[in-house]
PDB file of N, CA and C in Angstrom:
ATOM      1  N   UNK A   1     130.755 105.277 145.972  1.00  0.00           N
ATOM      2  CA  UNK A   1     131.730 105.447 144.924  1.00  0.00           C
ATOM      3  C   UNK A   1     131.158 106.255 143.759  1.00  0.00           C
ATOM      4  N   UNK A   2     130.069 106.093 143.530  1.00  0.00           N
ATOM      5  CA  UNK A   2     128.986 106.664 142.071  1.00  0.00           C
ATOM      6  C   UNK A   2     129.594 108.197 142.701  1.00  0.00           C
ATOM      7  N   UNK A   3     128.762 108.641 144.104  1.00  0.00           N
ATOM      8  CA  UNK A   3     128.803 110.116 144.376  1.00  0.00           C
ATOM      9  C   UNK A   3     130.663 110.556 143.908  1.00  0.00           C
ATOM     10  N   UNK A   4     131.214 109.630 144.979  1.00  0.00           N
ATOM     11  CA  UNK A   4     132.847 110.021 145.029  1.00  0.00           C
ATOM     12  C   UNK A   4     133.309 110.513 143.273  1.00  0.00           C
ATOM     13  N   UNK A   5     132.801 109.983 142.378  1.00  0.00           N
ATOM     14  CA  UNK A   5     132.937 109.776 140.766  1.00  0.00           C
ATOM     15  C   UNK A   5     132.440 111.219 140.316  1.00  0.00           C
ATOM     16  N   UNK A   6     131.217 111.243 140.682  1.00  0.00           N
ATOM     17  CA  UNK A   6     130.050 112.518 140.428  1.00  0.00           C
ATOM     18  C   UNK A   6     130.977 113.908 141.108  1.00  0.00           C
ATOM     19  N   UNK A   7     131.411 113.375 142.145  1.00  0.00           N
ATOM     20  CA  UNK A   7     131.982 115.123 142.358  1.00  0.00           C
ATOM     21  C   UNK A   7     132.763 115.522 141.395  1.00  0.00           C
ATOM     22  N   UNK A   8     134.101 114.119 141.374  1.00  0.00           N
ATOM     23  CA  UNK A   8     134.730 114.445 140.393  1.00  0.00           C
ATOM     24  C   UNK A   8     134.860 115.042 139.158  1.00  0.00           C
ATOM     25  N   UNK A   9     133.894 114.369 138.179  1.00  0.00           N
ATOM     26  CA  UNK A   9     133.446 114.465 137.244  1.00  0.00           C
ATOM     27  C   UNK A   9     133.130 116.026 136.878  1.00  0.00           C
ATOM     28  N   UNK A  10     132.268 116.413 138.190  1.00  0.00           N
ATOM     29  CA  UNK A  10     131.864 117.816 138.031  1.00  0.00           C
ATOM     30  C   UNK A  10     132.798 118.955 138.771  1.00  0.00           C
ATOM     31  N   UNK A  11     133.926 118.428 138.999  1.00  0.00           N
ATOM     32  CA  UNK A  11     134.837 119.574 139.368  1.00  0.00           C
ATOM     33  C   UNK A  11     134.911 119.994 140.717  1.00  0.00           C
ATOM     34  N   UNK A  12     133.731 119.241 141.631  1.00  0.00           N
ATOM     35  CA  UNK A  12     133.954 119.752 143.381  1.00  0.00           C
ATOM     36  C   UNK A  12     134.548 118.873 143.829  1.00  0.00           C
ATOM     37  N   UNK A  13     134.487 119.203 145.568  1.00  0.00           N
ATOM     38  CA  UNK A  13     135.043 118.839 146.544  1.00  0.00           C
ATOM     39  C   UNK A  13     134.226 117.509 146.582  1.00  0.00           C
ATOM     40  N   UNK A  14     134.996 116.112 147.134  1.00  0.00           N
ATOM     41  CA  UNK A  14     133.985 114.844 146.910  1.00  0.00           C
ATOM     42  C   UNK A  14     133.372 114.632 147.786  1.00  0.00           C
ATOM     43  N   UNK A  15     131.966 113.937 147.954  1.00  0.00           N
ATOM     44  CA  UNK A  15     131.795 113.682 149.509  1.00  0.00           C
ATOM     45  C   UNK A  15     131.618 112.161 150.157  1.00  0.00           C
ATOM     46  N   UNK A  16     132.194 112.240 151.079  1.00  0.00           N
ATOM     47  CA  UNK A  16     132.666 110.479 151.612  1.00  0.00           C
ATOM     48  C   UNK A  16     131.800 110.369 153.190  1.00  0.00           C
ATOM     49  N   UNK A  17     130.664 109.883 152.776  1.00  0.00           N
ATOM     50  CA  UNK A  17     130.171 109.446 154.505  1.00  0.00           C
ATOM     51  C   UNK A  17     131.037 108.989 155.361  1.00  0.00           C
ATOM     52  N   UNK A  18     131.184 109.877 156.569  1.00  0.00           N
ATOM     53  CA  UNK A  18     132.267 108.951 157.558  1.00  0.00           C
ATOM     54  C   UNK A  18     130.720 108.046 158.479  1.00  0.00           C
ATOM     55  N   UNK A  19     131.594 106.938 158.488  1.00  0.00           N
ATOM     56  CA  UNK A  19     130.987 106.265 159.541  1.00  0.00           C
ATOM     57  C   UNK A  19     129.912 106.877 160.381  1.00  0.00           C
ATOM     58  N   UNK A  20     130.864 107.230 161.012  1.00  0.00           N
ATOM     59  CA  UNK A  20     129.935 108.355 162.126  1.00  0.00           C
ATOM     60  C   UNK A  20     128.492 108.637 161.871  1.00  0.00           C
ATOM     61  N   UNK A  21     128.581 108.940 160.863  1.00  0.00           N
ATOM     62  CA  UNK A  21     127.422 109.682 159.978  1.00  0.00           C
ATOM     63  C   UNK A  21     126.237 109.000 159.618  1.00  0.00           C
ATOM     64  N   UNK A  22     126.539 107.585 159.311  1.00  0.00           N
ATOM     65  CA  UNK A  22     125.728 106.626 158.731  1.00  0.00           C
ATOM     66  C   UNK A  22     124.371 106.915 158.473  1.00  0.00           C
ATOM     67  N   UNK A  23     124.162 106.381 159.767  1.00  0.00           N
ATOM     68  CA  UNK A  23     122.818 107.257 160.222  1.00  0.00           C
ATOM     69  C   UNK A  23     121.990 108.084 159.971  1.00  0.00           C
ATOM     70  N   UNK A  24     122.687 109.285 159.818  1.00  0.00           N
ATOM     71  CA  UNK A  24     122.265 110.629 159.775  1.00  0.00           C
ATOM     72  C   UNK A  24     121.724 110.658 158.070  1.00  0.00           C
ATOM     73  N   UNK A  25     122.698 109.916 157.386  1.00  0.00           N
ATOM     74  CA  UNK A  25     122.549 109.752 155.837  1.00  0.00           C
ATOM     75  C   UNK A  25     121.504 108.840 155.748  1.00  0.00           C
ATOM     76  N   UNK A  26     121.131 107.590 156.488  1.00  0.00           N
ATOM     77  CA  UNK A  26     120.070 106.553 155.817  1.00  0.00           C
ATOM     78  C   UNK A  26     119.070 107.622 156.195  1.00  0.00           C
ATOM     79  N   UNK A  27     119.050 108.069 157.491  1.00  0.00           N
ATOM     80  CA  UNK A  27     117.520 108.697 157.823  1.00  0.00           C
ATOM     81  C   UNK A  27     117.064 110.014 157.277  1.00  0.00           C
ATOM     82  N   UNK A  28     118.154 110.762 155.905  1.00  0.00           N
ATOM     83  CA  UNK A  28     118.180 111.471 155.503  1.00  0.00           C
ATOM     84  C   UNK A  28     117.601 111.254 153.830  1.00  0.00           C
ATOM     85  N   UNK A  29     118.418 110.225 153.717  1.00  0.00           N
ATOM     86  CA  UNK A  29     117.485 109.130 152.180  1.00  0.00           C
ATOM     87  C   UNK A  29     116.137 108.735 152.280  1.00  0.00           C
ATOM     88  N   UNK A  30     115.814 108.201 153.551  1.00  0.00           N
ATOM     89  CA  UNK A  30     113.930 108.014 154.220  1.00  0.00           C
ATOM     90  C   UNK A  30     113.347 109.040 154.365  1.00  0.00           C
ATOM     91  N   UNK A  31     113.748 110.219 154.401  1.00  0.00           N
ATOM     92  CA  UNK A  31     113.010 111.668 154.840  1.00  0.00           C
ATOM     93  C   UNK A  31     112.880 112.049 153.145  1.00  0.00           C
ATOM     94  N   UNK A  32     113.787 112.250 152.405  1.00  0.00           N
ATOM     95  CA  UNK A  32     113.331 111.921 151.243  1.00  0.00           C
ATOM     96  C   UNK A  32     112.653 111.355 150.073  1.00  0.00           C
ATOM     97  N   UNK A  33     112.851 109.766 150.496  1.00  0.00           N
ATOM     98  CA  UNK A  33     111.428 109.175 149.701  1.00  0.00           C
ATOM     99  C   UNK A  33     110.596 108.546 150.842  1.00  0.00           C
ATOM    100  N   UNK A  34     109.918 110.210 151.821  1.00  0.00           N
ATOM    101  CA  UNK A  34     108.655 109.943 152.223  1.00  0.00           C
ATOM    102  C   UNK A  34     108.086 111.260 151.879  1.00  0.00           C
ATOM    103  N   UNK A  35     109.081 112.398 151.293  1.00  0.00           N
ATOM    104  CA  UNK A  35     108.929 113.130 150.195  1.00  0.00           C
ATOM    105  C   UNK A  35     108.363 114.315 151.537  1.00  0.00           C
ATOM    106  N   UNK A  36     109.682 114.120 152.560  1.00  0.00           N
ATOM    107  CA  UNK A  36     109.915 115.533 153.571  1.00  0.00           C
ATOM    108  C   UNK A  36     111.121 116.626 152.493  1.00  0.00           C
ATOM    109  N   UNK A  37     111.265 116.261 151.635  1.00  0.00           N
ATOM    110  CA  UNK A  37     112.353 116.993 151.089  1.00  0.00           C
ATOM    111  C   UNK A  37     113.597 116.485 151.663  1.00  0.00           C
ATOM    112  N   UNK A  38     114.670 117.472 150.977  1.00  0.00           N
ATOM    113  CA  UNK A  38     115.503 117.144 150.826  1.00  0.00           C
ATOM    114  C   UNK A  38     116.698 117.767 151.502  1.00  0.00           C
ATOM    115  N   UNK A  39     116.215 118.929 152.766  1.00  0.00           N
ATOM    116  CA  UNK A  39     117.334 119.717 153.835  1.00  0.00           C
ATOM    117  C   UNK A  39     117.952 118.719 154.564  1.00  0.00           C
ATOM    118  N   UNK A  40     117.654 117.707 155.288  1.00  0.00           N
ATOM    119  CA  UNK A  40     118.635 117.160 156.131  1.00  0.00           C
ATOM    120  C   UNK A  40     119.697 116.266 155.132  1.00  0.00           C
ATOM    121  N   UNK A  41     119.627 116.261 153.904  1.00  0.00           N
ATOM    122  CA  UNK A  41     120.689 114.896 153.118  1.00  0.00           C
ATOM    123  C   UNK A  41     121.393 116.203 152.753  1.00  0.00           C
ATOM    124  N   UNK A  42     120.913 117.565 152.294  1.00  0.00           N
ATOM    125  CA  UNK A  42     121.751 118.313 151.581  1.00  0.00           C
ATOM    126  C   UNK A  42     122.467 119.125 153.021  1.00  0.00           C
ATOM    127  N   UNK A  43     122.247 118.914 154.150  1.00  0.00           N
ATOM    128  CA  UNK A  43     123.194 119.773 155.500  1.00  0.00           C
ATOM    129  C   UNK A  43     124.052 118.516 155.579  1.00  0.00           C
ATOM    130  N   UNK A  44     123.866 117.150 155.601  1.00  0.00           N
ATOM    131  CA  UNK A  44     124.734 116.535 156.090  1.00  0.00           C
ATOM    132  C   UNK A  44     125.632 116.537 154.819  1.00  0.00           C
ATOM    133  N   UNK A  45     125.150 116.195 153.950  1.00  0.00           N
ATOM    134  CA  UNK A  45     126.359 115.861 152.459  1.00  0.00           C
ATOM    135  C   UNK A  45     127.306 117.391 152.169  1.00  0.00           C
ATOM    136  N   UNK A  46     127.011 118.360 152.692  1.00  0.00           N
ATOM    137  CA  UNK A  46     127.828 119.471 152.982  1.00  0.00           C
ATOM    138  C   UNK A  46     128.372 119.831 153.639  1.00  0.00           C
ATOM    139  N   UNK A  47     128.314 119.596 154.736  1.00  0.00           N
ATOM    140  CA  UNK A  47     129.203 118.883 156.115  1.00  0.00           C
ATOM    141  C   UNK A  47     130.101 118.082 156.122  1.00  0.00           C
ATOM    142  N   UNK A  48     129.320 116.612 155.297  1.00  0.00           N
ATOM    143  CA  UNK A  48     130.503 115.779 154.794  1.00  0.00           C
ATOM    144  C   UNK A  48     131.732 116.335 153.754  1.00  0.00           C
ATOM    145  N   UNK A  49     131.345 117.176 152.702  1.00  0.00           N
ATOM    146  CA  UNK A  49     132.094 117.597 152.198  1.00  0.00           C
ATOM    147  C   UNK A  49     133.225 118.842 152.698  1.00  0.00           C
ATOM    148  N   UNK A  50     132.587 119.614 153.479  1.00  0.00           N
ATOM    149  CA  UNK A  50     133.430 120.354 154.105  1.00  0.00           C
ATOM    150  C   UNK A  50     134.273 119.758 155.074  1.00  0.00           C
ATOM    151  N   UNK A  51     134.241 118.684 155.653  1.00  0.00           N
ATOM    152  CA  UNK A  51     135.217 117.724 156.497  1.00  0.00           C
ATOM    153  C   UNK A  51     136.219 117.014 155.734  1.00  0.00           C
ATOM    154  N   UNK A  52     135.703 116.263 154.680  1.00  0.00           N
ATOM    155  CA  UNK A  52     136.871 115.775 153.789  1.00  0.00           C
ATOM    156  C   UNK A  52     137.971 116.993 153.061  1.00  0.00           C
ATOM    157  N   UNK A  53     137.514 118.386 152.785  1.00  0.00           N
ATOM    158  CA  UNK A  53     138.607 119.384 152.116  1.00  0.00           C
ATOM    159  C   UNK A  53     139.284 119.467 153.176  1.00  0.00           C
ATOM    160  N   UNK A  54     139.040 119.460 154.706  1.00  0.00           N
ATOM    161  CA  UNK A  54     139.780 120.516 155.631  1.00  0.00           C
ATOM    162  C   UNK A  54     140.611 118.922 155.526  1.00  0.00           C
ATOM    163  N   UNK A  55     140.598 117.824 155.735  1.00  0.00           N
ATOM    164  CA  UNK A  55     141.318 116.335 155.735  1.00  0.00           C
ATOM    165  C   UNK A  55     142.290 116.623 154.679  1.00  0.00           C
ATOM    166  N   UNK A  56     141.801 117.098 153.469  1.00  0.00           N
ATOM    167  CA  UNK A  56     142.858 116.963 152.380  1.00  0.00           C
ATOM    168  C   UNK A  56     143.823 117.991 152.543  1.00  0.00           C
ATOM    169  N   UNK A  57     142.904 119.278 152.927  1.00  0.00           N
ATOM    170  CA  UNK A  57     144.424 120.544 153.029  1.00  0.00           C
ATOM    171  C   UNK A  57     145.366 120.389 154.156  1.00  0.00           C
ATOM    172  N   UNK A  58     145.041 119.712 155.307  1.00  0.00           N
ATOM    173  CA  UNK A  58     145.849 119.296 156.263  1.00  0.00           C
ATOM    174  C   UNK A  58     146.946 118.576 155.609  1.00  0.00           C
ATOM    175  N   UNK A  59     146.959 117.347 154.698  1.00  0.00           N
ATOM    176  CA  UNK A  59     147.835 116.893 154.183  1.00  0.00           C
ATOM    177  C   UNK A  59     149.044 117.643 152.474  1.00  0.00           C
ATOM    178  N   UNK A  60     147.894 119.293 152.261  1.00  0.00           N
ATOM    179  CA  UNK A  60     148.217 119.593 151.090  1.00  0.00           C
ATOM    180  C   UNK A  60     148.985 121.052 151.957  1.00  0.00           C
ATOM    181  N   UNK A  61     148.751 121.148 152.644  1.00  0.00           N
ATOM    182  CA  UNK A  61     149.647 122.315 153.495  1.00  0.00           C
ATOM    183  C   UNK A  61     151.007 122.292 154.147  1.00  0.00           C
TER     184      UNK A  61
END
């Protein structure tokens, strides 16, 4: 909800882990604070976000 708030706040597209994803996001937060950086949280959270716009314009079209 913090992130969902944060997009807002700053004017983008929001991003909502689907399920699916879970995963991909915890082991993407652990690759991070074991301080692999930060490419696999920022491909998936852009992914996620590009899935939720195409969700919303489906319903805004």
């Amino acid at each position: 909800m913090i992130l969902f708030r944060e997009c807002l706040t700053q004017g983008i597209v929001p991003v909502i882990i689907e399920d699916l994803n879970r995963n991909r996001y915890l082991e993407g937060l652990s690759a991070y604070q074991e301080g692999e950086g930060t490419d696999r949280l920022v491909e998936l959270l852009e992914e996620e976000q590009k899935f939720y716009r195409e969700k919303c314009m489906y319903f805004m079209e």
